[in-house]
PDB file of N, CA and C in Angstrom:
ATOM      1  N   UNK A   1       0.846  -1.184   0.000  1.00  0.00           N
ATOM      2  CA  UNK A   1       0.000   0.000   0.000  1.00  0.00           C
ATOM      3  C   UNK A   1       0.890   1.245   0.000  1.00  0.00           C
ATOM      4  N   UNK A   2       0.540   2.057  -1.090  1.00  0.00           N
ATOM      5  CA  UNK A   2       1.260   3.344  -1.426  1.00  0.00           C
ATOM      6  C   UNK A   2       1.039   4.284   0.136  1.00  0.00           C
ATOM      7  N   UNK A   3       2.218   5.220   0.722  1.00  0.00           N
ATOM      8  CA  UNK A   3       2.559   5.904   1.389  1.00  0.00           C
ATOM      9  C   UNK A   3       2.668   7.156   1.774  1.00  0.00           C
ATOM     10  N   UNK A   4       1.739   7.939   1.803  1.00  0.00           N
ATOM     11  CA  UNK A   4       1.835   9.400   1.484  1.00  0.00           C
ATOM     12  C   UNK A   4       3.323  10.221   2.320  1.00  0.00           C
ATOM     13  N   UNK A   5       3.601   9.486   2.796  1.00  0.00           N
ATOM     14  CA  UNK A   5       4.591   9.979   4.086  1.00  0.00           C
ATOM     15  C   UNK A   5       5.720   9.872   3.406  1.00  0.00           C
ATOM     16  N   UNK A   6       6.013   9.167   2.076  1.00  0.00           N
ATOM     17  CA  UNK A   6       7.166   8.718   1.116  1.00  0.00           C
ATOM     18  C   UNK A   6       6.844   8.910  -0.226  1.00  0.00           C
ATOM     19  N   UNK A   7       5.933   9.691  -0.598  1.00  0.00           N
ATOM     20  CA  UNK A   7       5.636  10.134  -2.064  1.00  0.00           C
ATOM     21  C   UNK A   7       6.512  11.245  -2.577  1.00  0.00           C
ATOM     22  N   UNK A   8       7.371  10.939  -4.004  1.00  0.00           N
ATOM     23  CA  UNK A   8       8.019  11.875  -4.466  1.00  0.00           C
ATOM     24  C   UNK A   8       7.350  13.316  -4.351  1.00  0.00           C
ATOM     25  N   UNK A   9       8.522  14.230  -4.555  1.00  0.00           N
ATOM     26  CA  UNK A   9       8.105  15.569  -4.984  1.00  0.00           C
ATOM     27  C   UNK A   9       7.680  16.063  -6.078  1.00  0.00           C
ATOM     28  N   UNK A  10       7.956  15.641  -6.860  1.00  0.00           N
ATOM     29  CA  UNK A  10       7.360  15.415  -8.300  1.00  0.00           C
ATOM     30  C   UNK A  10       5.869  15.653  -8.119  1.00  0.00           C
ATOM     31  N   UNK A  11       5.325  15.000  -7.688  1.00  0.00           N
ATOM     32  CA  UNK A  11       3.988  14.505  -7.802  1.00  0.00           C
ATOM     33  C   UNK A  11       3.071  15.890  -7.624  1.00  0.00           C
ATOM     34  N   UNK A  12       2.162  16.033  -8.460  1.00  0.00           N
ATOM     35  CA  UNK A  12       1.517  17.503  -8.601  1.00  0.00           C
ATOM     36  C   UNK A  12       0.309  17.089  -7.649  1.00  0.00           C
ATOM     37  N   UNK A  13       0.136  18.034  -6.725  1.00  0.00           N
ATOM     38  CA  UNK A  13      -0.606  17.795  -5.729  1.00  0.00           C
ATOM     39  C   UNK A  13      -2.149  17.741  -5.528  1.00  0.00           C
ATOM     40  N   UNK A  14      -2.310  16.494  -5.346  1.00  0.00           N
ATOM     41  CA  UNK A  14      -3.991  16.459  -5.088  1.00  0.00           C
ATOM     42  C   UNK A  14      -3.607  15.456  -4.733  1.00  0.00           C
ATOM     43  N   UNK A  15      -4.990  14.422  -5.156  1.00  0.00           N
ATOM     44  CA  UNK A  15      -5.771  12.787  -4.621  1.00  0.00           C
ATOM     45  C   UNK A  15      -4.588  11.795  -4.480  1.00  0.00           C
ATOM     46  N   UNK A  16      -4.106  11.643  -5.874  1.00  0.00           N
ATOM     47  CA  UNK A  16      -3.095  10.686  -6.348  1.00  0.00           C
ATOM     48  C   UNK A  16      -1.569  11.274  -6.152  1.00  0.00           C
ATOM     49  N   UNK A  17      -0.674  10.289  -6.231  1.00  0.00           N
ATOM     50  CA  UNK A  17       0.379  10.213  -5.818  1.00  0.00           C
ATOM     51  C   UNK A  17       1.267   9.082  -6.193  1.00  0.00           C
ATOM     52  N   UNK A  18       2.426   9.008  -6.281  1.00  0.00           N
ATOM     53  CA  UNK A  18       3.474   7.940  -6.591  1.00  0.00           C
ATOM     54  C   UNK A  18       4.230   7.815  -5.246  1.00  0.00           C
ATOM     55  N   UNK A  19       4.900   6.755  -4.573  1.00  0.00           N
ATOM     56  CA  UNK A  19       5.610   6.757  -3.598  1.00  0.00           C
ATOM     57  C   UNK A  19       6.943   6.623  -3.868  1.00  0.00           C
ATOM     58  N   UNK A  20       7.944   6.205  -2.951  1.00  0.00           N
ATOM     59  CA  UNK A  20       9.335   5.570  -3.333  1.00  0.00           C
ATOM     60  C   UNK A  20       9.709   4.262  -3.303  1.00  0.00           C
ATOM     61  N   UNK A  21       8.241   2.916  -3.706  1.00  0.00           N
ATOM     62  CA  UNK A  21       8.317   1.636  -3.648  1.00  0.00           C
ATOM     63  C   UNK A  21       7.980   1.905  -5.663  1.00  0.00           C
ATOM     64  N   UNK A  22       8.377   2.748  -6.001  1.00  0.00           N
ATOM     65  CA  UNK A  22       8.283   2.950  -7.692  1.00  0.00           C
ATOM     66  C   UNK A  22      10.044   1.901  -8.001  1.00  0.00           C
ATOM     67  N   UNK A  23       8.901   1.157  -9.079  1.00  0.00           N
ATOM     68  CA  UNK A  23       9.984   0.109  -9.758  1.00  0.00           C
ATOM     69  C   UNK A  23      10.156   0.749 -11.350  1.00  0.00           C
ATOM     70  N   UNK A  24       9.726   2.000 -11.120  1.00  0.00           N
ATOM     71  CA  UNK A  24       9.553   2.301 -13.047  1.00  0.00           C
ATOM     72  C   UNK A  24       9.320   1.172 -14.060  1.00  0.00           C
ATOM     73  N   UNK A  25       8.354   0.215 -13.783  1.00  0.00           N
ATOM     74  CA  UNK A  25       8.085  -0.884 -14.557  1.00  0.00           C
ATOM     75  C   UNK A  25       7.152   0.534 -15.579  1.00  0.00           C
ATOM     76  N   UNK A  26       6.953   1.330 -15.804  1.00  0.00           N
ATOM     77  CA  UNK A  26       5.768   2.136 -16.929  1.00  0.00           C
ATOM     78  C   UNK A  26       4.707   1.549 -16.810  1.00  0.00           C
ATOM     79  N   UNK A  27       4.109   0.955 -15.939  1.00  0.00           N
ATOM     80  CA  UNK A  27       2.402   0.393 -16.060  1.00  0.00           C
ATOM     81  C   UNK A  27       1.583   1.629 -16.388  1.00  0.00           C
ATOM     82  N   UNK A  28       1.843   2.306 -15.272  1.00  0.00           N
ATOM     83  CA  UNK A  28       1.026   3.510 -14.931  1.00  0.00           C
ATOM     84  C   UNK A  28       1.123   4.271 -16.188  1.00  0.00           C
ATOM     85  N   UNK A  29       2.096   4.458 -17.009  1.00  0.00           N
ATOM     86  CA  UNK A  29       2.293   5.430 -17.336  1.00  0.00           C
ATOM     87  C   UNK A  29       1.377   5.325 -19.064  1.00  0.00           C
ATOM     88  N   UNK A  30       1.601   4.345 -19.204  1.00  0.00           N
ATOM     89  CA  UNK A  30       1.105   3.059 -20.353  1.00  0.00           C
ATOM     90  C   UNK A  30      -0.228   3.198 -20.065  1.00  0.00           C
ATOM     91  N   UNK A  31      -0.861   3.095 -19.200  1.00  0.00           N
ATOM     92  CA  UNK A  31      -2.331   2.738 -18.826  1.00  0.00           C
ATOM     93  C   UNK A  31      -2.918   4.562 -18.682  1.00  0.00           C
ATOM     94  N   UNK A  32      -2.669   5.617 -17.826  1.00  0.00           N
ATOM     95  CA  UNK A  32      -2.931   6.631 -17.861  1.00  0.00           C
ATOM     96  C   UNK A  32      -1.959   7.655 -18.392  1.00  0.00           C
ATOM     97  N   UNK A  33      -1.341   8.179 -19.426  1.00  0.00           N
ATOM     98  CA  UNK A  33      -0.622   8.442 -20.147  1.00  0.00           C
ATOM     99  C   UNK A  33      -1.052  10.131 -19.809  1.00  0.00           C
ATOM    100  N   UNK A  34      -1.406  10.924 -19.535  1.00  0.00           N
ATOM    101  CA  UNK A  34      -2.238  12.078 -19.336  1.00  0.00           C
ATOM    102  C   UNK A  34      -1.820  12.109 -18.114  1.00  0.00           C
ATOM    103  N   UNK A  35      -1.695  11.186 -17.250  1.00  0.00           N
ATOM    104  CA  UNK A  35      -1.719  11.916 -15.563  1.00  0.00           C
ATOM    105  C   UNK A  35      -0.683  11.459 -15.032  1.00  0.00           C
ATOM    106  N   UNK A  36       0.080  10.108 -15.643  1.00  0.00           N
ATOM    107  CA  UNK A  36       1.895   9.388 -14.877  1.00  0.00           C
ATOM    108  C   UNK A  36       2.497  10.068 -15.897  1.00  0.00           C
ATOM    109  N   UNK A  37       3.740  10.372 -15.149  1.00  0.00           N
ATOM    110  CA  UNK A  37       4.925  10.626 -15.813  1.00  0.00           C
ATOM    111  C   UNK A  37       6.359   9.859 -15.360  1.00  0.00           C
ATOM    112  N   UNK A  38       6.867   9.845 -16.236  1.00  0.00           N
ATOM    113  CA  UNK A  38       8.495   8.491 -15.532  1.00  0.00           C
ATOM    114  C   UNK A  38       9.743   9.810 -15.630  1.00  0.00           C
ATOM    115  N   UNK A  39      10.118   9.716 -14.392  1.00  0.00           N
ATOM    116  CA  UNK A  39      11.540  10.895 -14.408  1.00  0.00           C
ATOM    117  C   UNK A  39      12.756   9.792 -14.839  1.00  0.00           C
ATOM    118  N   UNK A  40      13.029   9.543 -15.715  1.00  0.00           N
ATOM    119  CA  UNK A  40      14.078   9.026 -16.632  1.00  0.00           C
ATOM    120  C   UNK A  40      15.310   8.777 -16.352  1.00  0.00           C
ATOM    121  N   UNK A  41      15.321  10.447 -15.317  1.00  0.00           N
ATOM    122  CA  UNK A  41      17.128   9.870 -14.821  1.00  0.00           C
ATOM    123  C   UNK A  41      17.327   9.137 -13.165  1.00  0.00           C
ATOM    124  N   UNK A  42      15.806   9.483 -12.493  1.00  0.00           N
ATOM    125  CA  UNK A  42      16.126   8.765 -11.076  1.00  0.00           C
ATOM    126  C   UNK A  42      15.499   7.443 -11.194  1.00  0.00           C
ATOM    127  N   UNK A  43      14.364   7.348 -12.334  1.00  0.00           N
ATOM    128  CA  UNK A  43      14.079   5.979 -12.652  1.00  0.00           C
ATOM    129  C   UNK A  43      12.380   6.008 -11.627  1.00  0.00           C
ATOM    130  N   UNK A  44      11.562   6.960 -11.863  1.00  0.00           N
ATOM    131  CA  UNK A  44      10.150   6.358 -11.246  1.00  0.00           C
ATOM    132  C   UNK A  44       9.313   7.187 -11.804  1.00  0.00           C
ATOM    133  N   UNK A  45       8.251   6.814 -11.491  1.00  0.00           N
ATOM    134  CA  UNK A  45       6.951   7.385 -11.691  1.00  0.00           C
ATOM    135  C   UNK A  45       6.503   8.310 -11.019  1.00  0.00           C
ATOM    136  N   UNK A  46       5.187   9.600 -11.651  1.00  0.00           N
ATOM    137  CA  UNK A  46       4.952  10.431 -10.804  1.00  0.00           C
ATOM    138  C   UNK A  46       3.400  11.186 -11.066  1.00  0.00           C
ATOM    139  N   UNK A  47       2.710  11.850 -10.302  1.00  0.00           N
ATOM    140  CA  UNK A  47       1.573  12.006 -11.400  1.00  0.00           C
ATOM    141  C   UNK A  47       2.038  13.738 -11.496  1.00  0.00           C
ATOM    142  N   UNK A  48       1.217  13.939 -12.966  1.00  0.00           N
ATOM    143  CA  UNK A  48       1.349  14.625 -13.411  1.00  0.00           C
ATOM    144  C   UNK A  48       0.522  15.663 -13.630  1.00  0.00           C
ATOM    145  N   UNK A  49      -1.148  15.016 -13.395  1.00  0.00           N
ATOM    146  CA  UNK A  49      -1.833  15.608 -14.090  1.00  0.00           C
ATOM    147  C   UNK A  49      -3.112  14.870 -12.931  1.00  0.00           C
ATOM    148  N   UNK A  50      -4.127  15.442 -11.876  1.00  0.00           N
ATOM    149  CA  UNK A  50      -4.569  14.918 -11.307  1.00  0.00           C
ATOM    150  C   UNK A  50      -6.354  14.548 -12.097  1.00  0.00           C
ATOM    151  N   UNK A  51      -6.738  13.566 -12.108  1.00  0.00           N
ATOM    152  CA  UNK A  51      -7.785  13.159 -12.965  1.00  0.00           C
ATOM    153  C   UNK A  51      -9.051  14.164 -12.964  1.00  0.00           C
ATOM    154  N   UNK A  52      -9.496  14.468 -13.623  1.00  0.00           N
ATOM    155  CA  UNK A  52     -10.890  15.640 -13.423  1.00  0.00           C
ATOM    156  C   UNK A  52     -12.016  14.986 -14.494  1.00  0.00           C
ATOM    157  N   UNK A  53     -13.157  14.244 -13.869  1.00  0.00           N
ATOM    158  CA  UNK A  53     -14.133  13.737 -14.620  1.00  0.00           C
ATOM    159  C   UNK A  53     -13.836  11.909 -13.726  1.00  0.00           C
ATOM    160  N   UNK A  54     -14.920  11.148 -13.948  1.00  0.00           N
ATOM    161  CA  UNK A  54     -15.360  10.084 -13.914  1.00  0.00           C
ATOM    162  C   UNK A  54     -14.402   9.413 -15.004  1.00  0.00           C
ATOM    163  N   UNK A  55     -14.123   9.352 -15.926  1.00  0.00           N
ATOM    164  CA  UNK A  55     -13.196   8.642 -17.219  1.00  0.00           C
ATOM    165  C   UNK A  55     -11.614   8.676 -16.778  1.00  0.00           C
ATOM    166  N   UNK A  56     -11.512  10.097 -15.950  1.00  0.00           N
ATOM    167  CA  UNK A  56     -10.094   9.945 -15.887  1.00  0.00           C
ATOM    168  C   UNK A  56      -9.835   9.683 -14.148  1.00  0.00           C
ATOM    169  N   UNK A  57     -10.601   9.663 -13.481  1.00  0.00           N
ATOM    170  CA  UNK A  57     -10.369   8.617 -12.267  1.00  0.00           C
ATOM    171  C   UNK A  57     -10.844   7.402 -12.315  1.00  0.00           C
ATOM    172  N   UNK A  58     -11.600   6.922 -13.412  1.00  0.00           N
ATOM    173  CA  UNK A  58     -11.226   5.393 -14.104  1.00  0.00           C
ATOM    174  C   UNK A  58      -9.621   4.872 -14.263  1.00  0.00           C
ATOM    175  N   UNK A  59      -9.563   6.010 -15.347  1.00  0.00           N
ATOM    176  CA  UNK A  59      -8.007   5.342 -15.665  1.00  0.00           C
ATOM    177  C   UNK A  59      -6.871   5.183 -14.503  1.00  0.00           C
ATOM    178  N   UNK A  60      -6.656   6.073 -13.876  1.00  0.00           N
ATOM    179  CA  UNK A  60      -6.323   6.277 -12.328  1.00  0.00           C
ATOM    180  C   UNK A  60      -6.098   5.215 -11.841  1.00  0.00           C
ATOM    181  N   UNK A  61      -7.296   4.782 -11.226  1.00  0.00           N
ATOM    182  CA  UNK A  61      -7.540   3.711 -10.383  1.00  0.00           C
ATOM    183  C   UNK A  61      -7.219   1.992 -11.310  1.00  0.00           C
ATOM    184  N   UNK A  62      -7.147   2.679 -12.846  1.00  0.00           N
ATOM    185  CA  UNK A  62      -6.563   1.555 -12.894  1.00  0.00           C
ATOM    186  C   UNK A  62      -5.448   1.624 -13.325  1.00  0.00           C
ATOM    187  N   UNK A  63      -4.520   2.307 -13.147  1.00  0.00           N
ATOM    188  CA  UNK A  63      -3.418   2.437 -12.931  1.00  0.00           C
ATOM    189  C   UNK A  63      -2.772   1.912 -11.630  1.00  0.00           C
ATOM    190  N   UNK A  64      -3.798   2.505 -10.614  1.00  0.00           N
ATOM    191  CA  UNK A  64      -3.321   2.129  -9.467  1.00  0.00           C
ATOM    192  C   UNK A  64      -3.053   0.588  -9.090  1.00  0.00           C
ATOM    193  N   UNK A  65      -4.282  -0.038  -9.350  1.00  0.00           N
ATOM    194  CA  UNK A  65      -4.606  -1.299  -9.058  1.00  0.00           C
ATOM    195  C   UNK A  65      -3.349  -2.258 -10.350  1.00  0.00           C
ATOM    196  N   UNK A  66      -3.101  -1.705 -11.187  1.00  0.00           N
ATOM    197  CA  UNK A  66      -2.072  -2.463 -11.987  1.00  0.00           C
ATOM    198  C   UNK A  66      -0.685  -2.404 -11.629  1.00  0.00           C
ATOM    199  N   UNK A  67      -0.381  -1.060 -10.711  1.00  0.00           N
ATOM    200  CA  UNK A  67       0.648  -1.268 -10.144  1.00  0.00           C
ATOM    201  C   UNK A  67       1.320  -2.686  -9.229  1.00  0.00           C
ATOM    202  N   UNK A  68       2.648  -3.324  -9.422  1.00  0.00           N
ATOM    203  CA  UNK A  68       3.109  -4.323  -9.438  1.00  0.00           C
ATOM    204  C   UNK A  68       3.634  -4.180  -7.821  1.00  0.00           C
ATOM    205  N   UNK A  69       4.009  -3.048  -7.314  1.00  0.00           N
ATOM    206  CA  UNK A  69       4.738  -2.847  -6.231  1.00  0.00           C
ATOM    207  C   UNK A  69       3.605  -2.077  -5.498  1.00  0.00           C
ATOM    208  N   UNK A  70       2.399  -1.495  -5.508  1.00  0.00           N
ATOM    209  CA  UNK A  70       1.327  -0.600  -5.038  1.00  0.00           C
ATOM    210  C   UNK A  70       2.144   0.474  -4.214  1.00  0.00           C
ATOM    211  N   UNK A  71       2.786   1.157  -5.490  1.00  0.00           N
ATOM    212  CA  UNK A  71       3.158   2.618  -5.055  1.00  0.00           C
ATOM    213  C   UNK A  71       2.589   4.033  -5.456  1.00  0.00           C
ATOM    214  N   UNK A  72       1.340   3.632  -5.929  1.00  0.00           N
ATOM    215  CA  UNK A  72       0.407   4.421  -6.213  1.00  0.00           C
ATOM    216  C   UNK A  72      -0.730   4.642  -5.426  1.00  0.00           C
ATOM    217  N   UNK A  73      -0.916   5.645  -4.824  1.00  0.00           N
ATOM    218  CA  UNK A  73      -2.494   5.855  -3.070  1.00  0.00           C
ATOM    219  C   UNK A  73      -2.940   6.933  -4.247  1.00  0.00           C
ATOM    220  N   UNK A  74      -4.408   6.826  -3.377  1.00  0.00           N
ATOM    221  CA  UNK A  74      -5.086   7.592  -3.339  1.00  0.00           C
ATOM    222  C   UNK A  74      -5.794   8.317  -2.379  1.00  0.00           C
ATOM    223  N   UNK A  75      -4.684   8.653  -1.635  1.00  0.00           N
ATOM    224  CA  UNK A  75      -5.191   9.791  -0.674  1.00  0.00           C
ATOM    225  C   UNK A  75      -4.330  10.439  -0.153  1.00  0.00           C
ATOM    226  N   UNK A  76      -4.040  11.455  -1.071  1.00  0.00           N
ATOM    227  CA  UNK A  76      -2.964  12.594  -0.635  1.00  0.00           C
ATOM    228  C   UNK A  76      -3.473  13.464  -0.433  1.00  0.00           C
ATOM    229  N   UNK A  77      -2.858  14.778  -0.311  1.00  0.00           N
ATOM    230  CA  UNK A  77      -3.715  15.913  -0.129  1.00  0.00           C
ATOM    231  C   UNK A  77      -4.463  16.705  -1.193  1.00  0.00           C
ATOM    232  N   UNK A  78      -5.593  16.842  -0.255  1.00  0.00           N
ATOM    233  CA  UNK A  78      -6.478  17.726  -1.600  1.00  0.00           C
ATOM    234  C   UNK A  78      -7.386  16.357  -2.069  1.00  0.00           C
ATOM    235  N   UNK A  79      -8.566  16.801  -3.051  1.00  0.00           N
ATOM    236  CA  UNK A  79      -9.434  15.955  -3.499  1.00  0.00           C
ATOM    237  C   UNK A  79      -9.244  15.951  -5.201  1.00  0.00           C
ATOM    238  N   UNK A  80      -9.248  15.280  -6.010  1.00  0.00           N
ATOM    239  CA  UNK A  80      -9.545  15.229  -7.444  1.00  0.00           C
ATOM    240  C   UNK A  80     -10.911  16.154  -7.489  1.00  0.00           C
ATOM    241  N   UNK A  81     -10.955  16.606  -8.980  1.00  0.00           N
ATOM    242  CA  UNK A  81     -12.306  16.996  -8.996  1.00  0.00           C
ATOM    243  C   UNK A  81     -13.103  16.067  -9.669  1.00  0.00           C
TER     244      UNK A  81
END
């Protein structure tokens, strides 16, 4: 279970979040392409873009749930809209 207490800085702030159990396998990023982003040179994932609508906290959540290491929560600060 993803960690808010260990989520990169990266991560643009609201609902979702990436932690530091990121294996940069690209699931996330592959699956919600609009809201993960992969920082290339430290090697993880991050969100980018927090979901706004029903379609894009679909994709989200399944991002989340496809994560291999579950370093993706959903409950950081702030709410999605």
């Amino acid at each position: 279970m993803a960690d808010k207490t260990n989520k990169y800085d990266e991560n643009i702030a609201g609902k979702y979040y990436v932690d530091r159990e990121c294996i940069a396998c690209d699931a996330c990023v592959l699956t919600a392409p609009d809201h993960f982003g992969m920082d290339e040179d430290d090697g993880h994932a991050f969100v980018i873009k927090q979901p706004t609508g029903d379609a894009e906290v679909e994709l989200c959540v399944e991002a989340m749930e496809g994560c291999p290491v579950e370093a993706i929560g959903d409950d950081g600060e702030g709410d999605a809209e």
